[in-house]
Protein backbone atom coordinates (compact mmCIF):
# COMPACT_ATOMS: atom_id res chain seq x y z
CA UNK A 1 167.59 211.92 26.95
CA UNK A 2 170.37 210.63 29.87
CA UNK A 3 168.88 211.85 33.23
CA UNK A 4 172.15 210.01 35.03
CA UNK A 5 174.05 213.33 35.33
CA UNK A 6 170.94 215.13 36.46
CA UNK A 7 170.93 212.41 39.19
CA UNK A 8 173.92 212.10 40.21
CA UNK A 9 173.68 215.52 41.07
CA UNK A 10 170.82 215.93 43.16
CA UNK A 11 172.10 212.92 44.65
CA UNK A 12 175.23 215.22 45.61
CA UNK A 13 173.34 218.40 46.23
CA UNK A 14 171.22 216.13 48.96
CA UNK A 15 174.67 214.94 50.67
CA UNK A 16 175.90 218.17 50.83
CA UNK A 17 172.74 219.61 52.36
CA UNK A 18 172.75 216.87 55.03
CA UNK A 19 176.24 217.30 55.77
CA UNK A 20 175.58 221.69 56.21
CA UNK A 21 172.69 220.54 58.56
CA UNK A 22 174.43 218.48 60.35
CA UNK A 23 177.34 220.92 61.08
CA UNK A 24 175.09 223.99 61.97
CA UNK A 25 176.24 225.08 65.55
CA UNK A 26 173.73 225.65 68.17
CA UNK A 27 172.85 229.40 68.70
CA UNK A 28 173.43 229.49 72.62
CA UNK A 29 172.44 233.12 73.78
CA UNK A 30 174.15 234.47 77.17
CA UNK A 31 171.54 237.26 78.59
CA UNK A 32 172.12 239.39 82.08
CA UNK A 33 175.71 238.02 83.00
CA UNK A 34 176.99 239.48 86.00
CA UNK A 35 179.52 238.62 89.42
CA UNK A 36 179.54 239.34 92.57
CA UNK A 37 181.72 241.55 94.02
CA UNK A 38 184.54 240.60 96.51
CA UNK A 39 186.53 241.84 99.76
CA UNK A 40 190.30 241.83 100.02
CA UNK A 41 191.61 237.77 100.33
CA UNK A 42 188.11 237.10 99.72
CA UNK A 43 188.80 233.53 97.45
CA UNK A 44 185.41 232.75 95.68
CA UNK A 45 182.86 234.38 94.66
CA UNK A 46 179.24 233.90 92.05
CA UNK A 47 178.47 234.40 88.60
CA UNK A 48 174.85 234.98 87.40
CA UNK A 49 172.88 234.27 84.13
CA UNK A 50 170.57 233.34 81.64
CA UNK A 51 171.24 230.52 78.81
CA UNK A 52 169.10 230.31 75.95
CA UNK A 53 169.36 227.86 73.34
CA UNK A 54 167.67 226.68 69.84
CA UNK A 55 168.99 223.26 70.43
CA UNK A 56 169.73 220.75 73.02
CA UNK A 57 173.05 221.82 74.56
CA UNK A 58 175.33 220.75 77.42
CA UNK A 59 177.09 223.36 79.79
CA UNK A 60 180.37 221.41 80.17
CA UNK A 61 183.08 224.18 81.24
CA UNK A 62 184.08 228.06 82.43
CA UNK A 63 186.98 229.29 82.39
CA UNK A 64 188.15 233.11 83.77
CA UNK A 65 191.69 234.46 84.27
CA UNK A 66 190.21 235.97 87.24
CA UNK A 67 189.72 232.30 88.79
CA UNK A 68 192.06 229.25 89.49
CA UNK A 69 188.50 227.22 89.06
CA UNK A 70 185.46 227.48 87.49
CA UNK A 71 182.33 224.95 87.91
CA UNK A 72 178.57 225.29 87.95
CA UNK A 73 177.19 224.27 91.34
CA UNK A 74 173.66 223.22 92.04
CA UNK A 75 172.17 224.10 95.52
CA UNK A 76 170.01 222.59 97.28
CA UNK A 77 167.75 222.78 100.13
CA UNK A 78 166.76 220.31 102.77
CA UNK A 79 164.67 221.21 105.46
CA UNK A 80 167.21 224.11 106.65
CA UNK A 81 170.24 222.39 105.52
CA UNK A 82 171.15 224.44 102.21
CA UNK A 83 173.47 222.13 99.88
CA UNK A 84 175.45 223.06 97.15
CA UNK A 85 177.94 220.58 94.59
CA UNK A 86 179.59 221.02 91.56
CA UNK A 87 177.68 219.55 88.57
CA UNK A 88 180.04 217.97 85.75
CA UNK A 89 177.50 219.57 83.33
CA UNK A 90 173.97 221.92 82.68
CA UNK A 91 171.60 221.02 80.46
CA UNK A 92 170.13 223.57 78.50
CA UNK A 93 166.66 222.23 76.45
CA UNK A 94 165.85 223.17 73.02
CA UNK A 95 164.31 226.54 72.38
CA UNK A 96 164.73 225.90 76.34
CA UNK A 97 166.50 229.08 79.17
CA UNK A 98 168.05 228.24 82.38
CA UNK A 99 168.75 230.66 84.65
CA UNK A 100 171.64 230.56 87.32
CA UNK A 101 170.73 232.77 89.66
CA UNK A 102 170.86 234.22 93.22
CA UNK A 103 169.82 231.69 95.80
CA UNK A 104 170.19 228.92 93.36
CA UNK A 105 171.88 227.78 90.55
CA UNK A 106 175.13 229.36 89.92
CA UNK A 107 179.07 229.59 88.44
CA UNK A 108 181.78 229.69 91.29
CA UNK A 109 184.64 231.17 90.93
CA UNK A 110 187.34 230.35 92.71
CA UNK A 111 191.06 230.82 93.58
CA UNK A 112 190.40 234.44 92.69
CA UNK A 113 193.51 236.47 91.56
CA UNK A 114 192.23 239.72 93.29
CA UNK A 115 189.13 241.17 94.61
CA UNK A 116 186.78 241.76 92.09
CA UNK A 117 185.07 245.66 92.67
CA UNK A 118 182.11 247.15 91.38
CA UNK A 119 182.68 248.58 87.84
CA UNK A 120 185.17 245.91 87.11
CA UNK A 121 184.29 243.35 84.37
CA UNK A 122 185.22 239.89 84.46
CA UNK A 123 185.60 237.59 80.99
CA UNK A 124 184.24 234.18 81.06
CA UNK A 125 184.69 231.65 78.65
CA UNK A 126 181.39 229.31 78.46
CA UNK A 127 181.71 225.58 76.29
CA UNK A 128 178.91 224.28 75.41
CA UNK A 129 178.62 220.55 73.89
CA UNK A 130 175.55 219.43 71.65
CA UNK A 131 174.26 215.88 71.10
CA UNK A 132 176.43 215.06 68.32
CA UNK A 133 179.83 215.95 70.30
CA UNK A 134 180.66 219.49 68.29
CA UNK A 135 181.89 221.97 70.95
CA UNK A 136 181.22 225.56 71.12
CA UNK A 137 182.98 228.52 72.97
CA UNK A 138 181.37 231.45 73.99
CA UNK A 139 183.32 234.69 75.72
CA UNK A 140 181.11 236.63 77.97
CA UNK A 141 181.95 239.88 79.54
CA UNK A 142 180.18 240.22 82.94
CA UNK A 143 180.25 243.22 85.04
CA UNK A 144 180.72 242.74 88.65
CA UNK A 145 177.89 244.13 90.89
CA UNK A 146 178.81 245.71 94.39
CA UNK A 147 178.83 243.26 97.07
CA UNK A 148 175.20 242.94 99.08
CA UNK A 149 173.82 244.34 95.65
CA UNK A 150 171.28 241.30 93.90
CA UNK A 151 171.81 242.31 90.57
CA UNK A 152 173.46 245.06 88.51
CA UNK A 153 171.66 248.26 88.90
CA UNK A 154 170.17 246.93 92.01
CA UNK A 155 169.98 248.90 95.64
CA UNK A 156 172.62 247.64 98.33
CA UNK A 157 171.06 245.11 101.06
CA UNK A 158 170.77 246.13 104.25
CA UNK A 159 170.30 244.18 107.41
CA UNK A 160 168.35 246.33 110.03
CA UNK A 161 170.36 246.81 113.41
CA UNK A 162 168.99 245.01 116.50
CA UNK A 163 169.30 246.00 120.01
């Protein structure tokens, strides 16, 4: 009895199953997106959310029609100086969530083409990078939240009046 052929092909079957491992894309989940809303000539404003992820993944660009430029900026705080700069890229750990949120971690938006008002939605276009170099595009629809709201669905801030 010739067992080559039968070899041969597992030896084929393992390769291929390797090579389909190998090529599986992350599963990068985008939960509570939302943006602040804006004033007339008002040029930047926030974006706000949650990244989940099976695997190790790298936040590496956003992109919006609504915005000349898009980064992620990490803020700081130093005594009472608050400091915030544009990060190249976000790491997101495996099975791992980062939030970018209010008061911290965030997306700017900049170079806005109008003002952004509540009810309005604004696309962004998320790439993601994983260890092996295979990049991944995700388009988010975020709705924009009125300004001095903190989230969507959230009551208006309001600063008491002094006398």
């Amino acid at each position: 009895m010739n067992q080559t052929p039968s070899l041969g092909r597992a030896i084929v079957l393992a390769a291929l199953v390797g090579c389909c491992a190998h090529a599986a894309t992350a599963q990068v989940t985008v939960l509570d997106p939302w943006v602040r809303g804006t004033v007339e000539g008002q040029p930047s404003t926030a974006a706000y959310l949650t990244l989940r992820s099976d695997s190790a993944v790298r936040l590496v660009s956003v992109t919006s029609p609504v915005a000349a430029r898009c980064s992620v900026h990490e803020m700081s705080i130093s005594g009472t100086l608050m400091r915030m700069r544009t990060i190249e890229s976000l790491a997101i750990p495996a099975g791992g969530a980062v939030e970018l949120r209010e008061g911290h971690d965030h997306l700017m938006l900049e170079g806005l083409t109008h003002a952004l008002k509540e009810g309005d939605t604004v696309q962004l276009t998320l790439t993601f990078v994983d260890p092996g170099g295979k990049r991944q595009a995700i388009d988010v629809r975020a709705p924009v939240v009125a300004l001095g709201a903190t989230r969507p669905g959230a009551p208006l801030r309001t600063t008491p009046m002094t006398r």
